[in-house]
C-alpha atoms as a PDB file:
ATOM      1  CA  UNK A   1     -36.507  49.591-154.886  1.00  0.00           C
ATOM      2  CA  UNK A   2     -33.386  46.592-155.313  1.00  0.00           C
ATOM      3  CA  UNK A   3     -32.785  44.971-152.852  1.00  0.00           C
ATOM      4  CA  UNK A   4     -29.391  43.000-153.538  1.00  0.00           C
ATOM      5  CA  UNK A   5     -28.165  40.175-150.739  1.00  0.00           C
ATOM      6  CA  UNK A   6     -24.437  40.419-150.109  1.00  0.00           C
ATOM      7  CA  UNK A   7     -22.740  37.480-150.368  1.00  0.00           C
ATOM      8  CA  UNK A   8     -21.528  36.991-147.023  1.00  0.00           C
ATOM      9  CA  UNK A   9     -25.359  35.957-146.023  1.00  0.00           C
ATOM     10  CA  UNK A  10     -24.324  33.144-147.535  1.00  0.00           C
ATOM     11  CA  UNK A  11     -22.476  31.890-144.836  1.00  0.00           C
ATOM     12  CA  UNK A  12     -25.727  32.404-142.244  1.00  0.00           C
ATOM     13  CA  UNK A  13     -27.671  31.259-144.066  1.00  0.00           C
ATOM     14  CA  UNK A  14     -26.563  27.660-144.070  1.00  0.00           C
ATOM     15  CA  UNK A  15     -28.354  25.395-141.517  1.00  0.00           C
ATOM     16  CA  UNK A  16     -25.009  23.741-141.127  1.00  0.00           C
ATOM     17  CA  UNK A  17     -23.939  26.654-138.990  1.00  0.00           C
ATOM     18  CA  UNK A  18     -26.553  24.759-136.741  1.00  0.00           C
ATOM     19  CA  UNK A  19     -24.425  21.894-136.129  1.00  0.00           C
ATOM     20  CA  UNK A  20     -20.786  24.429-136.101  1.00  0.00           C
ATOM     21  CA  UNK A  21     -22.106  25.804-133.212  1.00  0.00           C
ATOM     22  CA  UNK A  22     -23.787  22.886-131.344  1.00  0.00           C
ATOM     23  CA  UNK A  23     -19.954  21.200-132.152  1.00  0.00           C
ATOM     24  CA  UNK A  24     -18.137  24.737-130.742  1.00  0.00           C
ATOM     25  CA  UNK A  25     -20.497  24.744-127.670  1.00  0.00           C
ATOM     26  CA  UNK A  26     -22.362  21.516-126.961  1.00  0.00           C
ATOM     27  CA  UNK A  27     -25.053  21.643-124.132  1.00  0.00           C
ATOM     28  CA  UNK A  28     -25.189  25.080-124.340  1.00  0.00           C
ATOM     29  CA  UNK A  29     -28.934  26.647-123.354  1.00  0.00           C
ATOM     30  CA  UNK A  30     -30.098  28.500-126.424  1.00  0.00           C
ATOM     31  CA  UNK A  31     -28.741  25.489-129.258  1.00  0.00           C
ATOM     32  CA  UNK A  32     -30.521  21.599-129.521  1.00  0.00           C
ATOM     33  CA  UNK A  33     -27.944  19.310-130.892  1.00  0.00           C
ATOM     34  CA  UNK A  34     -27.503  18.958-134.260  1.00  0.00           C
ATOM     35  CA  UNK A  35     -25.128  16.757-136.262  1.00  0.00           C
ATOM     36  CA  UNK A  36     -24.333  17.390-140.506  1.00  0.00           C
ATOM     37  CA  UNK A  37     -25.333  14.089-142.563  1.00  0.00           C
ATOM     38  CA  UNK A  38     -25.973  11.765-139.514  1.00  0.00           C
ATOM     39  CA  UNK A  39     -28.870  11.661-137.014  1.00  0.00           C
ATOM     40  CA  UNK A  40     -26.032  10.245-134.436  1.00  0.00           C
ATOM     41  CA  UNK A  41     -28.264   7.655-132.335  1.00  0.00           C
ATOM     42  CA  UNK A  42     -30.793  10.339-132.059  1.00  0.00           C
ATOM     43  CA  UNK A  43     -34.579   8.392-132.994  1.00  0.00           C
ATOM     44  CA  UNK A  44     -36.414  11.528-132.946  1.00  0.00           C
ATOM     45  CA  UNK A  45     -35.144  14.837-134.679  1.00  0.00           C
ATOM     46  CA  UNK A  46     -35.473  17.187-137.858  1.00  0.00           C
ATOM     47  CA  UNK A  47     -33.581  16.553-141.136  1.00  0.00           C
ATOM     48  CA  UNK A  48     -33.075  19.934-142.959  1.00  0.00           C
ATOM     49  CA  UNK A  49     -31.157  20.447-146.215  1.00  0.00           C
ATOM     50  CA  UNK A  50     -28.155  22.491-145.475  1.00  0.00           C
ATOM     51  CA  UNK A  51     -29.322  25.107-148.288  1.00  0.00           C
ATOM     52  CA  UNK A  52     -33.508  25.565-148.521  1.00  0.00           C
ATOM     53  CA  UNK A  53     -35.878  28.158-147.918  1.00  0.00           C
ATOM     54  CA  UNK A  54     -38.977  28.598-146.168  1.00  0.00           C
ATOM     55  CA  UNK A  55     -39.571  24.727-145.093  1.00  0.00           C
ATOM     56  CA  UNK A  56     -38.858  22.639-148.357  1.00  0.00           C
ATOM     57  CA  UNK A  57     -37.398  19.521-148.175  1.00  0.00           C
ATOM     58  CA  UNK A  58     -37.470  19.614-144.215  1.00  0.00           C
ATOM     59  CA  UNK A  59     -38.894  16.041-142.542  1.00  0.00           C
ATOM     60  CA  UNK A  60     -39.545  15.648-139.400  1.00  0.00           C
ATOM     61  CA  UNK A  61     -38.753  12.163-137.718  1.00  0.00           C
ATOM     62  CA  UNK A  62     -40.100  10.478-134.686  1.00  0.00           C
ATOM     63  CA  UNK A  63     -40.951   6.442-133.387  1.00  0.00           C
ATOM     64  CA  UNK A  64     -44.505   7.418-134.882  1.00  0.00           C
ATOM     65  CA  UNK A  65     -43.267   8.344-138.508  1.00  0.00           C
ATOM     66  CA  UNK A  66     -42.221  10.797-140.780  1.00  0.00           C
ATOM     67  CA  UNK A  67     -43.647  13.881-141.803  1.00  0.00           C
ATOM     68  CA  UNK A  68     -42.134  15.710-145.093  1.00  0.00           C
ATOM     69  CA  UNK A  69     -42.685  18.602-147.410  1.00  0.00           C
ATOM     70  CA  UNK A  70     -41.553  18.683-151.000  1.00  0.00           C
ATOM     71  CA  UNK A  71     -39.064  20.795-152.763  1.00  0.00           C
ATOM     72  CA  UNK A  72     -35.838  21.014-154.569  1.00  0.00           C
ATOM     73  CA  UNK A  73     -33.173  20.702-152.164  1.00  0.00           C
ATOM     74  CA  UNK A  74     -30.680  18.654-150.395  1.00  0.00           C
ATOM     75  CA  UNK A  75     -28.151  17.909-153.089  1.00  0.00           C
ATOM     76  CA  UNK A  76     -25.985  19.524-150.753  1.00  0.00           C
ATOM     77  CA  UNK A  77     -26.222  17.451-147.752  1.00  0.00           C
ATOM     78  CA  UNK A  78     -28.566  17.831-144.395  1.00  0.00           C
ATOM     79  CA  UNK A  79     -28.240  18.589-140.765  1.00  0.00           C
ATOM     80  CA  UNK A  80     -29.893  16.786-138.499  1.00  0.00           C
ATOM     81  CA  UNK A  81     -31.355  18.480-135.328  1.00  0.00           C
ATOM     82  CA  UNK A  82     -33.078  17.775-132.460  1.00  0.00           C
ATOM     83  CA  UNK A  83     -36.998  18.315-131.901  1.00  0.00           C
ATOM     84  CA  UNK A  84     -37.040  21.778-130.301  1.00  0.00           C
ATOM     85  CA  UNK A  85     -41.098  21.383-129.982  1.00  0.00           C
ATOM     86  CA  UNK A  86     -42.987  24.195-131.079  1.00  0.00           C
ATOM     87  CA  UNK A  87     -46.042  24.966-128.683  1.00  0.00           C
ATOM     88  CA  UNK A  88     -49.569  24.016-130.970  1.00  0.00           C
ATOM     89  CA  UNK A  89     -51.912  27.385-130.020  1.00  0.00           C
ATOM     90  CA  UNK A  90     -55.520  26.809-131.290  1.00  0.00           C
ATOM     91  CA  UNK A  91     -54.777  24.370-133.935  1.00  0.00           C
ATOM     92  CA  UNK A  92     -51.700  26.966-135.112  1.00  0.00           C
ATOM     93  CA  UNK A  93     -47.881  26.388-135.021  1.00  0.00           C
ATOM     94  CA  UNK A  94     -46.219  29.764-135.157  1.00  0.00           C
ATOM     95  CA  UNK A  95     -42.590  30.581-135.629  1.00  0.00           C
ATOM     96  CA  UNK A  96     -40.789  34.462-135.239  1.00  0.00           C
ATOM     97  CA  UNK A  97     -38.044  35.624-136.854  1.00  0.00           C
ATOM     98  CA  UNK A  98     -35.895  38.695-136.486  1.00  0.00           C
ATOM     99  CA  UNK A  99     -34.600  41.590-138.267  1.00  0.00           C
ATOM    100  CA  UNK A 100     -31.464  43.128-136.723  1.00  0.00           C
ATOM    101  CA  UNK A 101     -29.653  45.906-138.490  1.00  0.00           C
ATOM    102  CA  UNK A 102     -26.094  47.003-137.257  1.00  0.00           C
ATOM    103  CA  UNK A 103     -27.034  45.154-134.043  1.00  0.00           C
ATOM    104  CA  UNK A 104     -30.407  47.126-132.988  1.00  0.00           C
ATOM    105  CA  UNK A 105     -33.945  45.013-133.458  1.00  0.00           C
ATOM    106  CA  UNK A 106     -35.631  46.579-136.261  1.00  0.00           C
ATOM    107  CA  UNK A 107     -38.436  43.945-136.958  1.00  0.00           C
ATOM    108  CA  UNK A 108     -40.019  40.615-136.262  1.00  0.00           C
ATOM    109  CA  UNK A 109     -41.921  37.992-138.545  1.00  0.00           C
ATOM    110  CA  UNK A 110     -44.322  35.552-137.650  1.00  0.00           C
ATOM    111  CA  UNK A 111     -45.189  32.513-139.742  1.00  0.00           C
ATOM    112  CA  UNK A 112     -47.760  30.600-138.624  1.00  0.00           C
ATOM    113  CA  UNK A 113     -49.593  27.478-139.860  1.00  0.00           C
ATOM    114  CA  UNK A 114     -51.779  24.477-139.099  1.00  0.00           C
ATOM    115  CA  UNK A 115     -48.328  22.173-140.029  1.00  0.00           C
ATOM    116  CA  UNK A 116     -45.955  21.352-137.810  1.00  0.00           C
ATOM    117  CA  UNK A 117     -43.192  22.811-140.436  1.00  0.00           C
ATOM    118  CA  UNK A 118     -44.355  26.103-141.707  1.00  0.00           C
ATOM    119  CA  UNK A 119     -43.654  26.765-145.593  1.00  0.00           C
ATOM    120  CA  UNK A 120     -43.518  29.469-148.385  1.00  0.00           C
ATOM    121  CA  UNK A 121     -47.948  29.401-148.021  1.00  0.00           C
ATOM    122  CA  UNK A 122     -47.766  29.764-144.258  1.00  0.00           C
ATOM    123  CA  UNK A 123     -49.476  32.765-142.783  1.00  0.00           C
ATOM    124  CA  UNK A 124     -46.990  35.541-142.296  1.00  0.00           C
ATOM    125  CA  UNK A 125     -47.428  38.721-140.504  1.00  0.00           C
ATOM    126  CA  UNK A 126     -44.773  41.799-140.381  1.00  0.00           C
ATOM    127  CA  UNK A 127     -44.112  43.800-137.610  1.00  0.00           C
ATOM    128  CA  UNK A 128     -41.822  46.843-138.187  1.00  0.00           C
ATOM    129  CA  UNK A 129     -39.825  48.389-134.859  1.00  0.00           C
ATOM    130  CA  UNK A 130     -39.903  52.310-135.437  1.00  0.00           C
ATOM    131  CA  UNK A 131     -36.533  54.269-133.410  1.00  0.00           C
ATOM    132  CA  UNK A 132     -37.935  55.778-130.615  1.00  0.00           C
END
């Protein structure tokens, strides 16, 4: 099997999108603010490279310190967002993500690690949503 990405996941796959929509609808429930190449006053928050994968490059700010991962982005710029804390479960931070084809849920992902930004060698587990 190919799988080939059209080019118009380009455009959600940006984390600046993050900060278009906290701009388009600001205090709005489901969003955390988030501002492109300036933190804005805010002391704690998460720098992310508008264009990465899987957790490179992210860091993590608060009064405490900084905590970073490596990679190869950023070139690009960064958004800067808000702490949206993740609950710690048993020593495990774990993050889903969603599959939606032609607007019906057809799958969820969870990544979970012992970080508090989950990478490429984070535990992942599929789950597949069969029609019923």
């Amino acid at each position: 099997m190919a799988w080939i990405e059209p080019i118009w996941k380009l455009l959600w796959s940006t984390k600046g999108l993050l900060a278009i929509l906290w701009e388009l609808f600001p205090g709005h429930p489901n969003l955390v603010p988030a501002h492109l190449n300036d933190p804005c006053g805010m002391t704690t928050y998460v720098r992310k490279p508008l264009f990465s994968r899987e957790g490179a490059n992210v860091s993590v700010v608060t009064p405490d310190g900084t905590t970073a991962t490596p990679g190869h982005y950023g070139e690009e710029g960064f958004v800067y967002q808000a702490i949206a804390p993740i609950p710690c479960l048993d020593g495990n931070y774990a993050v889903l993500g969603a599959w939606v084809i032609d607007g019906e849920p057809a799958g969820i992902g969870i990544r979970e690690s012992t970080d508090r930004i989950t990478s490429n060698t984070s535990r992942f587990v599929p789950h597949l949503f069969h029609p019923a």
